[in-house]
C-alpha atoms as a PDB file:
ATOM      1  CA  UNK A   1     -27.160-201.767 -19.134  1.00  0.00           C
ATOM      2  CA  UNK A   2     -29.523-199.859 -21.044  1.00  0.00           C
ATOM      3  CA  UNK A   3     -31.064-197.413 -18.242  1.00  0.00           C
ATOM      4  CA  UNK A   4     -27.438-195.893 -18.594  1.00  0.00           C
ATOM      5  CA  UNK A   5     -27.398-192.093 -18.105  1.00  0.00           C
ATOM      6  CA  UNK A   6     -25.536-190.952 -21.076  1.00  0.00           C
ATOM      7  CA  UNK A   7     -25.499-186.810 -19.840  1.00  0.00           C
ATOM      8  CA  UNK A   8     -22.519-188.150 -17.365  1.00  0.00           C
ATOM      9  CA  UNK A   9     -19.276-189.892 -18.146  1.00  0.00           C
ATOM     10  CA  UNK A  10     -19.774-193.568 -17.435  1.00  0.00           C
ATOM     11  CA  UNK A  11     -16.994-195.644 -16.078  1.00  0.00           C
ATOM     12  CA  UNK A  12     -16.517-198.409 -18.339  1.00  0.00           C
ATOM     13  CA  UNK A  13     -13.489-199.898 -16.134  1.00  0.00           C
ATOM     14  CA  UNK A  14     -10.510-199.257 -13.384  1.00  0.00           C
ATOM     15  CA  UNK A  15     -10.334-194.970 -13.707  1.00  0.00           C
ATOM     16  CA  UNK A  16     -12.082-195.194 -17.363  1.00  0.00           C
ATOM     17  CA  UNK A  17     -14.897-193.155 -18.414  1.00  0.00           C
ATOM     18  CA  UNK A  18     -16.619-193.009 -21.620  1.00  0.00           C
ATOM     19  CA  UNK A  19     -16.744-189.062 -22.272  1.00  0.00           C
ATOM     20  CA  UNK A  20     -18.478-188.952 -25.708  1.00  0.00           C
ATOM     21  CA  UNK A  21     -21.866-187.469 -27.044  1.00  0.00           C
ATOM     22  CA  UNK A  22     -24.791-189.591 -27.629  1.00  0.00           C
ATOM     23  CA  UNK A  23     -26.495-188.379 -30.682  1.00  0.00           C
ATOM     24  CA  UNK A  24     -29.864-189.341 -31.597  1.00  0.00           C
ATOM     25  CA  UNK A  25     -30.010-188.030 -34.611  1.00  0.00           C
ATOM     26  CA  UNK A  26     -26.807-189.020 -36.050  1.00  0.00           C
ATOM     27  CA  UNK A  27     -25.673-193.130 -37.414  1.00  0.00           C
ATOM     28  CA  UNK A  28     -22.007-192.115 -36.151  1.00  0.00           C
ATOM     29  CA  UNK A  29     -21.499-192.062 -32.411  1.00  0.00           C
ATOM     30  CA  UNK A  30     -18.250-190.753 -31.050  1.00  0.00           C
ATOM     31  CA  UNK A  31     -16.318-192.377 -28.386  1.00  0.00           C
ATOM     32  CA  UNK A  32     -13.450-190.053 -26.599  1.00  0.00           C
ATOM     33  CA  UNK A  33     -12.183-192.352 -23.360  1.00  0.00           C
ATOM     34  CA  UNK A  34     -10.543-190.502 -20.248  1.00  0.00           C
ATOM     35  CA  UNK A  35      -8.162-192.529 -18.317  1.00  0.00           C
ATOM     36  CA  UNK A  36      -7.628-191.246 -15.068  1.00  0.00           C
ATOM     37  CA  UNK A  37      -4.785-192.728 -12.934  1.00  0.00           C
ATOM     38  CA  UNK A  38      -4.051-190.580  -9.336  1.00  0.00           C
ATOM     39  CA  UNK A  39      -3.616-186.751 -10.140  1.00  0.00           C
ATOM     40  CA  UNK A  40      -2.835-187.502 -13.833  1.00  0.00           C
ATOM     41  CA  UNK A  41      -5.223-188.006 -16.959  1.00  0.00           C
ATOM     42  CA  UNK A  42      -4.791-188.946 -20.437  1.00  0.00           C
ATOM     43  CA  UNK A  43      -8.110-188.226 -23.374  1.00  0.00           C
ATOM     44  CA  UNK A  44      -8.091-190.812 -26.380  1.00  0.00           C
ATOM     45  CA  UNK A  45      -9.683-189.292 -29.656  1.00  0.00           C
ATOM     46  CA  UNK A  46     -10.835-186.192 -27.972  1.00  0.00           C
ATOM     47  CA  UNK A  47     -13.803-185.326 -30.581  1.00  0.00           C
ATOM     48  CA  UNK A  48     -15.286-182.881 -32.655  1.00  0.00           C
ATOM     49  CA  UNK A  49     -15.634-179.159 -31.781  1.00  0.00           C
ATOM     50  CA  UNK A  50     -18.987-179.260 -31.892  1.00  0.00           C
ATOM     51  CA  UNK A  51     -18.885-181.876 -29.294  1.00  0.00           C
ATOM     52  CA  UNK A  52     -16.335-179.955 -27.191  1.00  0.00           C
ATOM     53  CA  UNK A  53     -19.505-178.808 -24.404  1.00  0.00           C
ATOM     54  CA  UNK A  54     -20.978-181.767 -23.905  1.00  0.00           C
ATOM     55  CA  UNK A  55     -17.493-184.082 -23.311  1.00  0.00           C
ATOM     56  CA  UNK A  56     -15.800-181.487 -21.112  1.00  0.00           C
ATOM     57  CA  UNK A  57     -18.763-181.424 -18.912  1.00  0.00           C
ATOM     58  CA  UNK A  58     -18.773-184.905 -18.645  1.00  0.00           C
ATOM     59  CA  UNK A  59     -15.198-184.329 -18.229  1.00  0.00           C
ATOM     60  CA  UNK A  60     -15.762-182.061 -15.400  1.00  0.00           C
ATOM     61  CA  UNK A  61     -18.127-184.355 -13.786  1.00  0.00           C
ATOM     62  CA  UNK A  62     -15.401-186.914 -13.172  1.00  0.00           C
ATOM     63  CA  UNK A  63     -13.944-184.474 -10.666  1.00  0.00           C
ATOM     64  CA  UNK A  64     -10.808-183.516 -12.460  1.00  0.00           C
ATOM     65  CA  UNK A  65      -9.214-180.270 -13.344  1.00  0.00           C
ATOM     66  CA  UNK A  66      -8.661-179.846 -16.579  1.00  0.00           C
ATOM     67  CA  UNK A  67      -5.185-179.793 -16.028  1.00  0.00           C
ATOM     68  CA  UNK A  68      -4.416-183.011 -14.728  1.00  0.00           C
ATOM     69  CA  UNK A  69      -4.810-184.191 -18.226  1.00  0.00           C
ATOM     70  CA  UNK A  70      -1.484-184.211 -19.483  1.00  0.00           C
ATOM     71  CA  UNK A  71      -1.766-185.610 -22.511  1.00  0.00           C
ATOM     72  CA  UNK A  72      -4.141-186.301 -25.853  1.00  0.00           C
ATOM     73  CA  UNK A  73      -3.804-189.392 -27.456  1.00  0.00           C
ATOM     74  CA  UNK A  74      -5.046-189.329 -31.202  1.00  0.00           C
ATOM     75  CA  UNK A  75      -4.746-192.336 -33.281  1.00  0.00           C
ATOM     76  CA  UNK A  76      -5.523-190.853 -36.184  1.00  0.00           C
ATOM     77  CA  UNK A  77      -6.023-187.069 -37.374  1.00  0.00           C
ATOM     78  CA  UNK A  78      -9.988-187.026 -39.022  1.00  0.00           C
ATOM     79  CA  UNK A  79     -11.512-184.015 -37.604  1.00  0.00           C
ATOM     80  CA  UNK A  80     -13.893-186.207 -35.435  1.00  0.00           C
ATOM     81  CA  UNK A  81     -11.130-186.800 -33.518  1.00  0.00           C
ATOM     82  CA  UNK A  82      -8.755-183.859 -33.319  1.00  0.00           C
ATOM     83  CA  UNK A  83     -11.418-181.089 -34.314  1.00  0.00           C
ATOM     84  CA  UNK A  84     -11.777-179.880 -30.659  1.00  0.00           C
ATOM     85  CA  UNK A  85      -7.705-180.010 -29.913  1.00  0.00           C
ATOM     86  CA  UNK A  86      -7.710-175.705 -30.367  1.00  0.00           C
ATOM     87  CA  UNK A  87     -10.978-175.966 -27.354  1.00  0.00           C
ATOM     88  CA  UNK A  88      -8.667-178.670 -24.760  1.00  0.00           C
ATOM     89  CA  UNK A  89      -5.023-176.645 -25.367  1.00  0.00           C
ATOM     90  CA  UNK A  90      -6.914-173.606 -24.117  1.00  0.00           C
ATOM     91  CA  UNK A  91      -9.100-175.059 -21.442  1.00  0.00           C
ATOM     92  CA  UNK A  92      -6.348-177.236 -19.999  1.00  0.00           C
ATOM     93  CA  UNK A  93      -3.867-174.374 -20.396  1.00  0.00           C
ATOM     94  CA  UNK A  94      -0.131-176.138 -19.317  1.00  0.00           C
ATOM     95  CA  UNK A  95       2.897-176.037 -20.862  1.00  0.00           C
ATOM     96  CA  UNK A  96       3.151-179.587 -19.946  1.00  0.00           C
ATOM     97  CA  UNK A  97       0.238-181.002 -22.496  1.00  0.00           C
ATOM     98  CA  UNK A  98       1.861-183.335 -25.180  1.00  0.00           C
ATOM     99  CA  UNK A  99       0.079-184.876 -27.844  1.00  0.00           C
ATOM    100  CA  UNK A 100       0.684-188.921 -28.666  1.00  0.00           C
ATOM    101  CA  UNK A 101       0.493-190.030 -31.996  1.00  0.00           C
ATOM    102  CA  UNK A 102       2.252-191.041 -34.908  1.00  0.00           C
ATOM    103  CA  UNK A 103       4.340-189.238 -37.207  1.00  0.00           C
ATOM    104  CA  UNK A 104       2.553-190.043 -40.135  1.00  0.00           C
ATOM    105  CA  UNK A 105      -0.544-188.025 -38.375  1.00  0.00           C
ATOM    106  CA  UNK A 106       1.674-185.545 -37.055  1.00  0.00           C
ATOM    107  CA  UNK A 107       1.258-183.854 -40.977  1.00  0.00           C
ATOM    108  CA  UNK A 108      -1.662-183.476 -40.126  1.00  0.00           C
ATOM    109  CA  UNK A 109      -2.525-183.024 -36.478  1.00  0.00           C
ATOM    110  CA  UNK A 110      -0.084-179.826 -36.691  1.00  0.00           C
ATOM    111  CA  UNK A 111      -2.773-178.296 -38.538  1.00  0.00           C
ATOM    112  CA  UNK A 112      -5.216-178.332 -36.045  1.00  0.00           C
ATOM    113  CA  UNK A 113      -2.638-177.381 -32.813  1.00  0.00           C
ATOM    114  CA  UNK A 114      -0.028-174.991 -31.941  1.00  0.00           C
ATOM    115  CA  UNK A 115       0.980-174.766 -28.751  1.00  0.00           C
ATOM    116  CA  UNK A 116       1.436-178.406 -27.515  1.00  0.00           C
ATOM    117  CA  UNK A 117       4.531-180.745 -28.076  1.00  0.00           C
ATOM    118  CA  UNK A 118       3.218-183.504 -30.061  1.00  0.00           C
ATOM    119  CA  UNK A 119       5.245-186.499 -29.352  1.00  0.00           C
ATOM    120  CA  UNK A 120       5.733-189.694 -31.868  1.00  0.00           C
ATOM    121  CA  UNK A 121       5.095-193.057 -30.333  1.00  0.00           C
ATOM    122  CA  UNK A 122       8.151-194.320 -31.486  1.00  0.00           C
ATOM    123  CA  UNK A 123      10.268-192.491 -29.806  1.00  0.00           C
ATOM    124  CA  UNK A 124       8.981-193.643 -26.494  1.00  0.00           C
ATOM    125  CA  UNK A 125       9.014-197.135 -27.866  1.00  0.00           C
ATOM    126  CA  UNK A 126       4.926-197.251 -28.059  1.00  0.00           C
ATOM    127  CA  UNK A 127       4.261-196.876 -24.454  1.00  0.00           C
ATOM    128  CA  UNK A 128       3.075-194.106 -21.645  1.00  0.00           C
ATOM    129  CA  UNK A 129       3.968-194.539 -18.456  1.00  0.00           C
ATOM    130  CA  UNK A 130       1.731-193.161 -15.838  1.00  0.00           C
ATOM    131  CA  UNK A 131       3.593-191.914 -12.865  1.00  0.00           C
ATOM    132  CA  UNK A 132       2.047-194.815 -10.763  1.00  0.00           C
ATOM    133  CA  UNK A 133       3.557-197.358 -13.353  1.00  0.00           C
ATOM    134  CA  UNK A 134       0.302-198.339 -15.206  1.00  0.00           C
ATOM    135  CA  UNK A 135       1.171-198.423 -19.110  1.00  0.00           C
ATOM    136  CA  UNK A 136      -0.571-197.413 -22.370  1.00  0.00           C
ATOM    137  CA  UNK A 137       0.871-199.654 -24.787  1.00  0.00           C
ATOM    138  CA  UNK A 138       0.527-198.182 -28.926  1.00  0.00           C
ATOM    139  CA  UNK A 139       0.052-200.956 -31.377  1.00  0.00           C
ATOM    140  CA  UNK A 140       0.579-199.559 -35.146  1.00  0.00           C
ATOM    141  CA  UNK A 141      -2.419-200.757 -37.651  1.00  0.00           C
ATOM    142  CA  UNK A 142      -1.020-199.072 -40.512  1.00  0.00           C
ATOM    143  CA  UNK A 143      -3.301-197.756 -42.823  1.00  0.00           C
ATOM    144  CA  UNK A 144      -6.248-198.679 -41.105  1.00  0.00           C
ATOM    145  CA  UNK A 145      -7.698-196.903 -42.009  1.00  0.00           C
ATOM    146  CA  UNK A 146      -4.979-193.696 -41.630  1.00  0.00           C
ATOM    147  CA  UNK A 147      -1.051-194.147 -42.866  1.00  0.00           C
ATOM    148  CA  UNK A 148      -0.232-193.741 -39.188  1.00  0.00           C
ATOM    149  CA  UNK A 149      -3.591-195.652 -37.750  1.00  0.00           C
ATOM    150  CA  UNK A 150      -2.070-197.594 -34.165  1.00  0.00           C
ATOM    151  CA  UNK A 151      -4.310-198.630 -30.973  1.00  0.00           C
ATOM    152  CA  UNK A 152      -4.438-198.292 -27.331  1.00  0.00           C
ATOM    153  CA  UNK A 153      -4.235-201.102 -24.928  1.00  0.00           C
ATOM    154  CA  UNK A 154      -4.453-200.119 -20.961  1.00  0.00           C
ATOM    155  CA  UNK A 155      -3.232-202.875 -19.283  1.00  0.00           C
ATOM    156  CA  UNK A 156      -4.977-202.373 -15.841  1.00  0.00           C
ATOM    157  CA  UNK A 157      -8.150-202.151 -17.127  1.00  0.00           C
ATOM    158  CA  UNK A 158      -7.616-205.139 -20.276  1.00  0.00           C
ATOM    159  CA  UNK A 159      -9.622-202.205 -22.294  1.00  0.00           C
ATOM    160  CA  UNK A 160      -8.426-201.978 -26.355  1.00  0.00           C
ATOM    161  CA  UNK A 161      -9.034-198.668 -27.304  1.00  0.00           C
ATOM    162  CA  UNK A 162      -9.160-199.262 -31.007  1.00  0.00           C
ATOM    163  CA  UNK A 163     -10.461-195.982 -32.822  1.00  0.00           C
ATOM    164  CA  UNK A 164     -12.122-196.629 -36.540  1.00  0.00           C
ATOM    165  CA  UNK A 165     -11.592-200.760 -35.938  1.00  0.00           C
ATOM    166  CA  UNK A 166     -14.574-202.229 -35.005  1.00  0.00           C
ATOM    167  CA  UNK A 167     -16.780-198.955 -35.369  1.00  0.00           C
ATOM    168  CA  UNK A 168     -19.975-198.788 -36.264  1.00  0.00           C
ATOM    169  CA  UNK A 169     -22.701-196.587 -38.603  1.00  0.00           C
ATOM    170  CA  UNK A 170     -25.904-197.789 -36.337  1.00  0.00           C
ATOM    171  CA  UNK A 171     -28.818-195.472 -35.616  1.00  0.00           C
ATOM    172  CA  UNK A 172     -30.314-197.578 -33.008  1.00  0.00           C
ATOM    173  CA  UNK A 173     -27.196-196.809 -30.426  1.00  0.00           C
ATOM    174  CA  UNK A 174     -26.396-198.332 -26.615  1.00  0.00           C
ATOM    175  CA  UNK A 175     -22.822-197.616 -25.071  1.00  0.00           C
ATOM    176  CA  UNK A 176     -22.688-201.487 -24.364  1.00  0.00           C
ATOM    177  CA  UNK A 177     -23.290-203.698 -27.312  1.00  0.00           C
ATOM    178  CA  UNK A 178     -24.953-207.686 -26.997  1.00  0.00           C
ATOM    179  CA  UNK A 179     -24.888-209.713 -29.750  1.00  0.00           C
ATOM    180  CA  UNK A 180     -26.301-212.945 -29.340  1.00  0.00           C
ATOM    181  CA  UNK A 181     -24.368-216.366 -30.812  1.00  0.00           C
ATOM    182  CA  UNK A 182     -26.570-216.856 -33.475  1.00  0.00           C
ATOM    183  CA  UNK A 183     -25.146-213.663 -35.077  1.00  0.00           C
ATOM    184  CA  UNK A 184     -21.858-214.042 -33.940  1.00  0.00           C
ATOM    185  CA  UNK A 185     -21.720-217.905 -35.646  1.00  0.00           C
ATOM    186  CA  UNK A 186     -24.120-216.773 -38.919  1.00  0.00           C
ATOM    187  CA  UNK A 187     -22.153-216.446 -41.954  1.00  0.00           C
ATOM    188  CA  UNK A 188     -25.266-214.915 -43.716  1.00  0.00           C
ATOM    189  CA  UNK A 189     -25.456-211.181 -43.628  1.00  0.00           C
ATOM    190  CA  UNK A 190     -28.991-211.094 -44.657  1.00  0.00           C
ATOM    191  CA  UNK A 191     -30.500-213.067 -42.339  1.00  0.00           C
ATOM    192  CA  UNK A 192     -30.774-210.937 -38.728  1.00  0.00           C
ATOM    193  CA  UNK A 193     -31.005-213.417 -35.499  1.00  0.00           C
ATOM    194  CA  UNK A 194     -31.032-210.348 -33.280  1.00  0.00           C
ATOM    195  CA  UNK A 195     -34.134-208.934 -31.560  1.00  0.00           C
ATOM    196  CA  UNK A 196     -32.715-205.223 -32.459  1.00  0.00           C
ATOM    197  CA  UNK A 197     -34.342-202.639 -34.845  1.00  0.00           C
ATOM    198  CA  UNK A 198     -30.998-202.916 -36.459  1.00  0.00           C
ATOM    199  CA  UNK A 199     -28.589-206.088 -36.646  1.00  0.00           C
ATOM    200  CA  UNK A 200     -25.593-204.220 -35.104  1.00  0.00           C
ATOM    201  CA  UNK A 201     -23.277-206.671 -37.003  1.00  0.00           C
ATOM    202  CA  UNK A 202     -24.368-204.889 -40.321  1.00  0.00           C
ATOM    203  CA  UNK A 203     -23.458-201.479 -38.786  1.00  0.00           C
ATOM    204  CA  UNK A 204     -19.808-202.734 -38.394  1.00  0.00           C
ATOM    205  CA  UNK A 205     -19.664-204.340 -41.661  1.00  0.00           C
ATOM    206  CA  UNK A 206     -20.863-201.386 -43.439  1.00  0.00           C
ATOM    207  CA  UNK A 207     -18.468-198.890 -41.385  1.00  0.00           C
ATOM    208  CA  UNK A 208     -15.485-200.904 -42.433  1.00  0.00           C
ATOM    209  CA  UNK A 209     -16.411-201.382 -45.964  1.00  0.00           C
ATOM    210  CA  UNK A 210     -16.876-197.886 -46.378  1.00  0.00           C
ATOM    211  CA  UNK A 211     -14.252-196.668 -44.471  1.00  0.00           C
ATOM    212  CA  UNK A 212     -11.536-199.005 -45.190  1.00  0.00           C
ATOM    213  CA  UNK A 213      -9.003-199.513 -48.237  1.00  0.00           C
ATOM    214  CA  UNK A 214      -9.061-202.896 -48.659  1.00  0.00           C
ATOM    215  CA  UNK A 215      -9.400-206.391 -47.037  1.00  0.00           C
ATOM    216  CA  UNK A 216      -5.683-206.716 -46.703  1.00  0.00           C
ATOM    217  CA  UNK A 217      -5.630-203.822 -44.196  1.00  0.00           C
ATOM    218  CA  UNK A 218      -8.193-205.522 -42.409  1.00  0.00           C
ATOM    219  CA  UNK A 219      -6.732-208.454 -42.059  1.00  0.00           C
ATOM    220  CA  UNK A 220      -3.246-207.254 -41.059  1.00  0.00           C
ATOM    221  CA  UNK A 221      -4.736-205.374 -38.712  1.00  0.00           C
ATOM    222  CA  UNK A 222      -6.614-208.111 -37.104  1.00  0.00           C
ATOM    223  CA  UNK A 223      -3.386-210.381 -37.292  1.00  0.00           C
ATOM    224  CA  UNK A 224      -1.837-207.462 -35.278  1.00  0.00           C
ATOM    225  CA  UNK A 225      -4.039-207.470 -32.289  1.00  0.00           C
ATOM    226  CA  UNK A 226      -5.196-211.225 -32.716  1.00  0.00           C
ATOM    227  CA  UNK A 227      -2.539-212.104 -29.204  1.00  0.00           C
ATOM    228  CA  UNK A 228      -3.533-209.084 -27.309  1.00  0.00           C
ATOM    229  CA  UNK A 229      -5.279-210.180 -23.885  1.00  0.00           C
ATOM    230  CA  UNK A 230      -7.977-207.935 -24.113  1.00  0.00           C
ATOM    231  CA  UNK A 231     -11.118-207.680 -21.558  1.00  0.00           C
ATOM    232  CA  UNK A 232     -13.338-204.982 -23.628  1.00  0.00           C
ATOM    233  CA  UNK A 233     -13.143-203.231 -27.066  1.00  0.00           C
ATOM    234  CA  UNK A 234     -13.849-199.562 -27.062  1.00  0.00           C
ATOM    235  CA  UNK A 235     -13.956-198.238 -30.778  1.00  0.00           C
ATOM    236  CA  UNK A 236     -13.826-194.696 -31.415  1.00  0.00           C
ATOM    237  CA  UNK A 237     -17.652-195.478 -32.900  1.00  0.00           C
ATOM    238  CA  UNK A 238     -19.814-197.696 -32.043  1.00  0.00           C
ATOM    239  CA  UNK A 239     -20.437-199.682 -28.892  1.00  0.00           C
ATOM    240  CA  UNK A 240     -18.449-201.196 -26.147  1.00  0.00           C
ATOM    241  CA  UNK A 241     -17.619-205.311 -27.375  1.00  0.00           C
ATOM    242  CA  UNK A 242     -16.646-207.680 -25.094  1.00  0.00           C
ATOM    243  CA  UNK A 243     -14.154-210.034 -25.110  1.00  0.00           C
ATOM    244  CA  UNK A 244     -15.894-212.696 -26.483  1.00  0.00           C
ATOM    245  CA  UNK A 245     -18.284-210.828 -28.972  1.00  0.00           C
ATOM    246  CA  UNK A 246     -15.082-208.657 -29.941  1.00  0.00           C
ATOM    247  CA  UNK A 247     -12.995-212.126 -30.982  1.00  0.00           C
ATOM    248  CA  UNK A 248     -15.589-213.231 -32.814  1.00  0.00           C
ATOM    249  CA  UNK A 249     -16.416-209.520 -34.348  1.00  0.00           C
ATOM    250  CA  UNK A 250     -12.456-210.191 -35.187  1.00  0.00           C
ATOM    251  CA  UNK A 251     -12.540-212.851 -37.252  1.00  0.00           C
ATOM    252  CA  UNK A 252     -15.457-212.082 -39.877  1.00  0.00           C
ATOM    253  CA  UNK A 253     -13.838-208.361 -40.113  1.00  0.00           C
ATOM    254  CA  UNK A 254     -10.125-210.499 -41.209  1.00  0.00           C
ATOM    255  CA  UNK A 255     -12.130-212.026 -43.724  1.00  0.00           C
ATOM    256  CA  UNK A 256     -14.558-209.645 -44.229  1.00  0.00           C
ATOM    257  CA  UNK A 257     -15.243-208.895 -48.299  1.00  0.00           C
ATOM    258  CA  UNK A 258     -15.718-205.714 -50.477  1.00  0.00           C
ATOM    259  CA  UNK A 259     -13.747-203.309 -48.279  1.00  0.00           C
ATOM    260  CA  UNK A 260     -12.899-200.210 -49.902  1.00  0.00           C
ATOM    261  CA  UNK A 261     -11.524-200.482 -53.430  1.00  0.00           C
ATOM    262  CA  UNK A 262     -12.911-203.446 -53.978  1.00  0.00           C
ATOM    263  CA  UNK A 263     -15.943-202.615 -54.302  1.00  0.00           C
ATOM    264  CA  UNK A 264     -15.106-200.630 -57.319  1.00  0.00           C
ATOM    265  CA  UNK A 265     -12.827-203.184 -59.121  1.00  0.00           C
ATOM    266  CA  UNK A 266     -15.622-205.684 -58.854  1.00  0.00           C
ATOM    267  CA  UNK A 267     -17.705-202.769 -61.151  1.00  0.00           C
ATOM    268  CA  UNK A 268     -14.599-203.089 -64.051  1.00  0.00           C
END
């Protein structure tokens, strides 16, 4: 799957396209995900402004109108995400948008919009309901690494749309990620089994221990999703993980050492 053609949206599974901007220049790839579901559309972690061209064409090339999105997911509120919000509200232009999150981001999502009802996943029990009956079901990941963190699961599609978790800082970027089972089983982070100009296990590592608070986050988060029947993992950053490489990728991040503060307490 490398001879992908990254200038169009991709469609990663049942009515979902990868939307994002691949950026050769940059470690940090962002991921915004289009679900698209009969004359309605929902955008998770819409990007950056400076992104804004390049994921509305791709946009655009699905053959939607911009407004049969009615709604933008954002499950969390760093400008990567939400920066372009101002750029969809005026392009999509309906009364009708809403904005899904959690109140905890809300403080700060409200900063970037002002004309769209933003609407707190609890109060609709952490689901959207597409007209057809597919479902969006919000799982909360507090803290992780946002107060009001929470992930996306489609159920058609089996895809877990998990923002920051599982992200990556790798220069050496492909929408779909292998990792052969010598890296996956390894314990030794030094040591590279993989035939890539970067081990893409040590982008993830050092994503999460930079971006993280702690290990405790990490591992309630993990405990969170652990029974969720997931066919694909879509992070926010990063590359696409399957199931199998995405359990696995699971696991060492629970356990996963010198997240966040501790880095600095093991300096005292």
């Amino acid at each position: 799957m490398n001879d992908l053609d990254y200038s169009r949206p991709i469609e990663i599974g049942d009515g979902v396209f990868w939307v994002g901007f691949n950026d050769i220049e940059s470690g940090l790839h962002c991921n915004p995900f289009l679900i698209i579901d009969g004359d309605e559309a929902i955008l998770i972690d819409g990007g950056s402004r400076p992104d804004f061209p390049q994921v509305m064409m791709k946009i655009l090339k699905t053959g939607i109108a911009p407004k049969s999105i009615v709604g933008l997911i954002y499950q969390h509120y760093d400008p990567d995400l939400c920066g372009s919000l101002p750029n969809l509200e005026d392009l999509i232009s309906s009364p009708e948008l809403k904005i899904y999150s959690t109140y905890e981001n809300h403080m700060f999502i409200r900063h970037y919009s002002s004309a769209s009802q933003i609407v707190n996943i609890r109060t609709i029990d952490c689901i959207f309901k597409f007209k057809s009956g597919r479902k969006l079901r919000f799982i909360q990941t507090p803290f992780a690494h946002a107060a009001g963190s929470f992930v996306t699961f489609d159920e058609k599609s089996g895809i877990l749309f998990t923002s920051d978790l599982f992200g990556s800082l790798n220069k050496d970027w492909q929408l779909y990620q292998e990792v052969g089972d010598r890296c996956l089983e390894s314990n030794n982070e030094t040591a590279c089994h993989s035939n890539s100009a970067e081990c893409p296990l040590t982008g993830i590592y050092a994503f999460h221990r930079m971006n993280f608070p702690s290990r405790s986050v990490l591992e309630y988060a993990m405990q969170t999703i652990e029974n969720v029947d997931f066919a694909m993992i879509a992070p926010q950053h990063g590359s696409l993980l399957d199931r199998k490489t995405g359990r696995a990728i699971m696991h060492k991040l629970a356990s996963l050492t010198g997240v966040g503060i501790e880095r600095y307490l093991k300096k005292q």
